[in-house]
N, C-alpha and C. Protein backbone atom coordinates (compact mmCIF):
# COMPACT_ATOMS: atom_id res chain seq x y z
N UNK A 1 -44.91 42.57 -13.79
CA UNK A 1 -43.73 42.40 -14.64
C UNK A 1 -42.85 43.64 -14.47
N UNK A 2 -41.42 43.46 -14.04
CA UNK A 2 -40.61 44.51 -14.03
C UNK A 2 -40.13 45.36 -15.19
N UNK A 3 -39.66 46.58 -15.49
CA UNK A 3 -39.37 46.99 -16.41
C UNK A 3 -38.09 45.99 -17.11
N UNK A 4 -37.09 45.36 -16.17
CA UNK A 4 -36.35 44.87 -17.17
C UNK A 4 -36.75 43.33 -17.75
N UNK A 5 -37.73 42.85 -17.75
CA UNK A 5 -38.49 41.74 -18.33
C UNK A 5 -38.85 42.20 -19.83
N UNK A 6 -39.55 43.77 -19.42
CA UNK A 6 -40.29 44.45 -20.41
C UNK A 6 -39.28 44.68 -21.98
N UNK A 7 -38.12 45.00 -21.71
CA UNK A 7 -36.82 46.02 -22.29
C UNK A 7 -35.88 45.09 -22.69
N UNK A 8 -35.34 45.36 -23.80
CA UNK A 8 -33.92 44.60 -24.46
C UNK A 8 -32.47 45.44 -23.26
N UNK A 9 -31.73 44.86 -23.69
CA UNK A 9 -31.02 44.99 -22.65
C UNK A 9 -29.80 46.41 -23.25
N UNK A 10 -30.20 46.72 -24.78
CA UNK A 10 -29.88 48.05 -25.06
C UNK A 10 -30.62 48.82 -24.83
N UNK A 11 -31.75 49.34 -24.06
CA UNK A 11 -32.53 49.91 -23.69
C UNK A 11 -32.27 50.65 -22.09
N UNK A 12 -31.55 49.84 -21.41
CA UNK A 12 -30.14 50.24 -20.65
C UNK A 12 -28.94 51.56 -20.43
N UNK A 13 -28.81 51.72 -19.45
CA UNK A 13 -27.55 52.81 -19.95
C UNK A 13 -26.20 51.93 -19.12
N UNK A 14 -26.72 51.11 -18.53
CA UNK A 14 -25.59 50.13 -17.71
C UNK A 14 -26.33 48.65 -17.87
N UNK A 15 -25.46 47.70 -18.44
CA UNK A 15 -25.90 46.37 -18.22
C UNK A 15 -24.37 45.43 -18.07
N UNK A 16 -24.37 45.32 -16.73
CA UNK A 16 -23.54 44.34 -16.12
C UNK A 16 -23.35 42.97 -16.79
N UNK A 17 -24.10 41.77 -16.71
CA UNK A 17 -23.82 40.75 -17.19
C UNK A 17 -25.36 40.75 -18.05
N UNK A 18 -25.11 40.99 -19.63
CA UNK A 18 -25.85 40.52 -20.57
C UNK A 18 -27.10 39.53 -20.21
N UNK A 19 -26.85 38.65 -19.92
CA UNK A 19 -27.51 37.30 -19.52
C UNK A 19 -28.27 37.37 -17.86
N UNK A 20 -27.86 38.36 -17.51
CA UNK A 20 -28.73 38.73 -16.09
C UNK A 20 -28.96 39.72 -16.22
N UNK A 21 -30.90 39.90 -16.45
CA UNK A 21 -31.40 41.37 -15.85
C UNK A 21 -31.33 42.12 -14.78
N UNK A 22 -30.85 41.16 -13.89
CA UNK A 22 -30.58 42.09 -12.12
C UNK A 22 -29.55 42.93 -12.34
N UNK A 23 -28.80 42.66 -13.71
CA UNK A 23 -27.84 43.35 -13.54
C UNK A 23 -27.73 44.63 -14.52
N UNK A 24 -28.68 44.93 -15.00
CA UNK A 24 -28.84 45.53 -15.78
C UNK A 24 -29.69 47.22 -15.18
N UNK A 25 -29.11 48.20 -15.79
CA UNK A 25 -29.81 49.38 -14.24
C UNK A 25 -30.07 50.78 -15.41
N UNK A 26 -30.80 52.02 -15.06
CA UNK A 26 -30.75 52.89 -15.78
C UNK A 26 -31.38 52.76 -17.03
N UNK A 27 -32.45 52.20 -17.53
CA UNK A 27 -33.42 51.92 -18.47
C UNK A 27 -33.75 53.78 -19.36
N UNK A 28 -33.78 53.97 -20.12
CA UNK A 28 -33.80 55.21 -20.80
C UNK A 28 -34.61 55.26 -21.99
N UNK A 29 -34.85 54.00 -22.85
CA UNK A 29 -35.80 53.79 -23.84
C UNK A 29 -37.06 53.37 -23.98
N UNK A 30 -37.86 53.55 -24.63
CA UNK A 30 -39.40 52.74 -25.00
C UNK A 30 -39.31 51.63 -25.31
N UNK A 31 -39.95 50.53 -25.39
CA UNK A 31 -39.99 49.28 -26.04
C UNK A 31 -39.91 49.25 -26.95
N UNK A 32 -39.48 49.91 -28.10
CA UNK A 32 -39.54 49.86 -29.35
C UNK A 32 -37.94 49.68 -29.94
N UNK A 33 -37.25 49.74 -28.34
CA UNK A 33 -35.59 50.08 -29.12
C UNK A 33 -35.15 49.15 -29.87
N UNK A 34 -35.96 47.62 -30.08
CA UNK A 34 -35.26 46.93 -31.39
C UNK A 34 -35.41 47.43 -32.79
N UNK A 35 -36.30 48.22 -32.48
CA UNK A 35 -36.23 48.99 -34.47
C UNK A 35 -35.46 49.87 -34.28
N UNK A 36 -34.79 50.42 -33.37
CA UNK A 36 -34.05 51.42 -33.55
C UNK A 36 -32.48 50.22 -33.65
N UNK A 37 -31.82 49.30 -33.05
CA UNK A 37 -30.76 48.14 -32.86
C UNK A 37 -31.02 48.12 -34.42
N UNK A 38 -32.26 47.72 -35.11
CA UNK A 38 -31.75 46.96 -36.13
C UNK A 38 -32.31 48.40 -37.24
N UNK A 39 -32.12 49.66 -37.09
CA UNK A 39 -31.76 51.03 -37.84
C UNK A 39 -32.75 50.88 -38.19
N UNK A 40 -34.49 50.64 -38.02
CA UNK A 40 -36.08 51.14 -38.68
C UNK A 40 -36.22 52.30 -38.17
N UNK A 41 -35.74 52.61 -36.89
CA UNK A 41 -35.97 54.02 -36.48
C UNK A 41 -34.77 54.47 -35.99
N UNK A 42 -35.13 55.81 -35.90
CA UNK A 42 -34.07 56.45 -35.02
C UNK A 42 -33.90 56.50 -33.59
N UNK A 43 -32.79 56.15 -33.08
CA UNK A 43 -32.81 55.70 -31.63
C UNK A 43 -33.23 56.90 -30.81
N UNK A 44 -33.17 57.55 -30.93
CA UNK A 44 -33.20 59.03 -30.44
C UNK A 44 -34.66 59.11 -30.21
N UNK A 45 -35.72 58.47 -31.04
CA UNK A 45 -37.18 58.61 -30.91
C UNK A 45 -37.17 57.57 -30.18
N UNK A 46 -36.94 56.43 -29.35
CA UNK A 46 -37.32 55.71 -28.40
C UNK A 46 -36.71 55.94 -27.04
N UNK A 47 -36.15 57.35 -26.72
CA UNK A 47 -35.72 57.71 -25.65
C UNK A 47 -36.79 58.33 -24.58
N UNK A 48 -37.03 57.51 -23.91
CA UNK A 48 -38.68 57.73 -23.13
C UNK A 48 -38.03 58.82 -21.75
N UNK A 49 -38.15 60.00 -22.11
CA UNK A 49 -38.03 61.48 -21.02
C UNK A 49 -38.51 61.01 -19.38
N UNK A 50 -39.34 60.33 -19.49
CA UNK A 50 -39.51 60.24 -18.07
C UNK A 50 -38.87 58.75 -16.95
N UNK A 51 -38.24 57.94 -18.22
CA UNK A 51 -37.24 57.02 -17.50
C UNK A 51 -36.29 57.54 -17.62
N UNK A 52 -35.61 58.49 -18.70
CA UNK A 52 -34.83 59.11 -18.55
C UNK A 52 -34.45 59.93 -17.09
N UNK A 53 -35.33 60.98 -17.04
CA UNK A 53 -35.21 61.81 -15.31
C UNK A 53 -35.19 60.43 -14.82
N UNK A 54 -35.54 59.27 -14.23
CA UNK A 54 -35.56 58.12 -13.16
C UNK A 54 -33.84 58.33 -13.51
N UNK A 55 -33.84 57.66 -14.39
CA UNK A 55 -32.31 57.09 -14.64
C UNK A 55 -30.94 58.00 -13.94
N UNK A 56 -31.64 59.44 -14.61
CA UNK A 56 -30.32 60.39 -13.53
C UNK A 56 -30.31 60.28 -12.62
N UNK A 57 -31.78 60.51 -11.93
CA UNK A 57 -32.08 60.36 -10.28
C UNK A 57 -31.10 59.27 -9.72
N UNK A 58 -30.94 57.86 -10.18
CA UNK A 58 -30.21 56.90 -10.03
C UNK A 58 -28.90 57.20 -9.72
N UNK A 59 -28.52 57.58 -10.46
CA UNK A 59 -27.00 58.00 -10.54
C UNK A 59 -26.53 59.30 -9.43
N UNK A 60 -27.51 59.85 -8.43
CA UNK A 60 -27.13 60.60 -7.59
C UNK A 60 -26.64 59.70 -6.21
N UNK A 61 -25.78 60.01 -5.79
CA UNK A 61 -25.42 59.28 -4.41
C UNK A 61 -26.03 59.84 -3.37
N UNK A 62 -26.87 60.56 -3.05
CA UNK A 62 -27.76 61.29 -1.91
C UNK A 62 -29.05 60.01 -1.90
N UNK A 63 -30.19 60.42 -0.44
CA UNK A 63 -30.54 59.44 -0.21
C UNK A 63 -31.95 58.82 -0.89
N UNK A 64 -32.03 59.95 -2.74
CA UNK A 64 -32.98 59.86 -3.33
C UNK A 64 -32.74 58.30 -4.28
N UNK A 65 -31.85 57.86 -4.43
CA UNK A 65 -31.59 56.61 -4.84
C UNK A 65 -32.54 55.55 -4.12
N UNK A 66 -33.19 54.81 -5.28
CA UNK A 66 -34.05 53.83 -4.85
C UNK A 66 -33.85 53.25 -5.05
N UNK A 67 -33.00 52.46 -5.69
CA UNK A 67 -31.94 51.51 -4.89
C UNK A 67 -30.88 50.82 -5.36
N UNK A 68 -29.25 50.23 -4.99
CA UNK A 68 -28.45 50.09 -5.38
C UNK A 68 -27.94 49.83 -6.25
N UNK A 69 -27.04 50.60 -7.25
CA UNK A 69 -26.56 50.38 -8.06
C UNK A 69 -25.31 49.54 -8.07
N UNK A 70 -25.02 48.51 -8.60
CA UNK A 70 -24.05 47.75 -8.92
C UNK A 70 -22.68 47.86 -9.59
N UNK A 71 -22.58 49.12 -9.63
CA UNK A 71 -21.40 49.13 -10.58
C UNK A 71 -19.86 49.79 -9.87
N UNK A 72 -18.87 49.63 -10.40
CA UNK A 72 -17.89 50.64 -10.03
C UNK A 72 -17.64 52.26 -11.08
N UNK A 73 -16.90 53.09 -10.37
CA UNK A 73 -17.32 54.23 -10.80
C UNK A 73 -16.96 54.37 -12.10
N UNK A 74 -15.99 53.88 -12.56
CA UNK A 74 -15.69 53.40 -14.42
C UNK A 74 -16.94 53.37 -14.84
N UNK A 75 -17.74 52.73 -14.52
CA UNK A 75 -18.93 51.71 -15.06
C UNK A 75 -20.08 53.03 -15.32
N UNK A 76 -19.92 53.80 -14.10
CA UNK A 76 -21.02 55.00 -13.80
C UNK A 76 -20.95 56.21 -14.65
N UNK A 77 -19.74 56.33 -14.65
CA UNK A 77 -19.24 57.30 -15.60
C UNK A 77 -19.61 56.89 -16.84
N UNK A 78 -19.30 55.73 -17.56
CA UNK A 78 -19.88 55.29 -18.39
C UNK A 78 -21.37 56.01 -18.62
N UNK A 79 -21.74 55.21 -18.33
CA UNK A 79 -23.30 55.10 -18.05
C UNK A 79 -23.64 56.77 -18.38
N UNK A 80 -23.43 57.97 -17.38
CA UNK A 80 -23.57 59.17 -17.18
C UNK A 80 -22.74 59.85 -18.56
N UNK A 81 -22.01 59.27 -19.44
CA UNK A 81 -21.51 60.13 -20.41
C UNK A 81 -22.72 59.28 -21.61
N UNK A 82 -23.05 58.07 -21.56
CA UNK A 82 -24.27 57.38 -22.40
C UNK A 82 -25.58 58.75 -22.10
N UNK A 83 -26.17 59.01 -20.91
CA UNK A 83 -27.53 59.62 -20.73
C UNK A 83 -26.77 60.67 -21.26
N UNK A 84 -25.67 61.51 -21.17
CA UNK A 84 -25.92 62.76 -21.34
C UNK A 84 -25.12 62.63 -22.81
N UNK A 85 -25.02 61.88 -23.61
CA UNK A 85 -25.65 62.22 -25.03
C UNK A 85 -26.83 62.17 -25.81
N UNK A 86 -27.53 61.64 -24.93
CA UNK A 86 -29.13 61.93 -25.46
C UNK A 86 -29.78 63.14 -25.06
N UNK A 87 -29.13 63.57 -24.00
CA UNK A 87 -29.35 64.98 -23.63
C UNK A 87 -29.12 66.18 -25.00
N UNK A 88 -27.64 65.77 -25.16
CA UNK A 88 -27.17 66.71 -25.98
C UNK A 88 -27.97 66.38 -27.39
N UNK A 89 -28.16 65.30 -27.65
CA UNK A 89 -28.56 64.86 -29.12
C UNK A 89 -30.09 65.52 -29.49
N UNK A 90 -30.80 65.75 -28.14
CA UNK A 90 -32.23 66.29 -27.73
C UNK A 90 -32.18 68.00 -27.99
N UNK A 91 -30.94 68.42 -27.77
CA UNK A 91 -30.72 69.79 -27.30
C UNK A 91 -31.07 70.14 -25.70
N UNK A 92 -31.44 69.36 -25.17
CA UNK A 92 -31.59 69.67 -23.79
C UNK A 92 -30.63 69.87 -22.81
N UNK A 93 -30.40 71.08 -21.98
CA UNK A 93 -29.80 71.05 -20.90
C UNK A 93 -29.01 69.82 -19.88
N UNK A 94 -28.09 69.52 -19.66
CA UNK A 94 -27.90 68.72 -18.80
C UNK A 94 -27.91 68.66 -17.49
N UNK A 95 -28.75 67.75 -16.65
CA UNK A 95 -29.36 67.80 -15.58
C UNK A 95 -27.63 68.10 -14.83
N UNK A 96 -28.14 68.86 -13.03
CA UNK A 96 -26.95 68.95 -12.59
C UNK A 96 -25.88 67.65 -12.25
N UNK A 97 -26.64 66.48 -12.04
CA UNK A 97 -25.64 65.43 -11.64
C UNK A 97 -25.26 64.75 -12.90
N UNK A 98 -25.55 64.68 -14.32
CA UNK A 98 -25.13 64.52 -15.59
C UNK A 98 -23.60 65.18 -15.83
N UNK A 99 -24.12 66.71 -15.38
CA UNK A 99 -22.96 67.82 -15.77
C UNK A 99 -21.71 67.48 -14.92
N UNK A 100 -21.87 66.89 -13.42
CA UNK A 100 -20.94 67.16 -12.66
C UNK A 100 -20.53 65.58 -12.68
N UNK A 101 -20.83 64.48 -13.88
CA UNK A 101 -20.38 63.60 -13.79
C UNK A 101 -19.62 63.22 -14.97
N UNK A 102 -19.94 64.52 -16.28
CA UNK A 102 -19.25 64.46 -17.21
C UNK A 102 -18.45 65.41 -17.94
C-alpha cells in the first residue's frame, strides 16, 4: 500500500486534483491528520520529521529527486512556503532549498 492510499489528502503539501492520489505529492503528516482537520489535535503534532526531510528532498531539482513532480512553479512555491511553516512553527532552521525557495 502506497503512502498516498495510507493519508488524507491534507496530509499533503501539494495535491493537484483532490479526487486523484497520483496527483497528490510531498506528504508531511502522520495518519492522524484528521484529528488535527477536525481541531482534536494540534496539527503541528502530526507533522512526521522524517517525511518531512523526503518532502524537501522532493522539491530539489538536482538528480536526488525520486521522482516527478507534477506541478508548475506557482504550485511549488506554494507547496515550499506550506513546509517551511512548519519549519518555522517547530523553531527549526530552514533546510537550504526551503530558504532559497522562500
Amino acid at each position: 500500500m502506497t503512502i498516498e492510499k495510507r493519508l488524507s489528502k491534507e496530509a499533503f503539501a501539494l495535491v493537484g486534483n483532490p479526487e486523484d492520489t497520483t496527483t497528490w505529492h510531498l506528504p508531511h503528516h502522520k495518519k492522524n491528520i484528521p484529528g488535527a482537520v477536525k481541531g482534536k489535535i494540534d496539527l503541528e503534532k502530526t507533522v512526521d520529521w522524517h517525511l518531512m526531510a523526503m518532502a524537501v528532498g522532493e522539491l530539489s531539482l538536482g538528480v536526488n529527486r525520486r521522482r516527478k513532480i507534477e506541478a508548475d512553479p506557482a504550485q511549488i512555491l506554494v507547496a515550499a512556503a506550506h513546509l517551511a511553516s512548519h519549519y518555522r512553527q517547530a523553531g527549526h532552521p530552514l533546510p537550504d532549498v526551503l530558504a532559497a525557495l522562500v
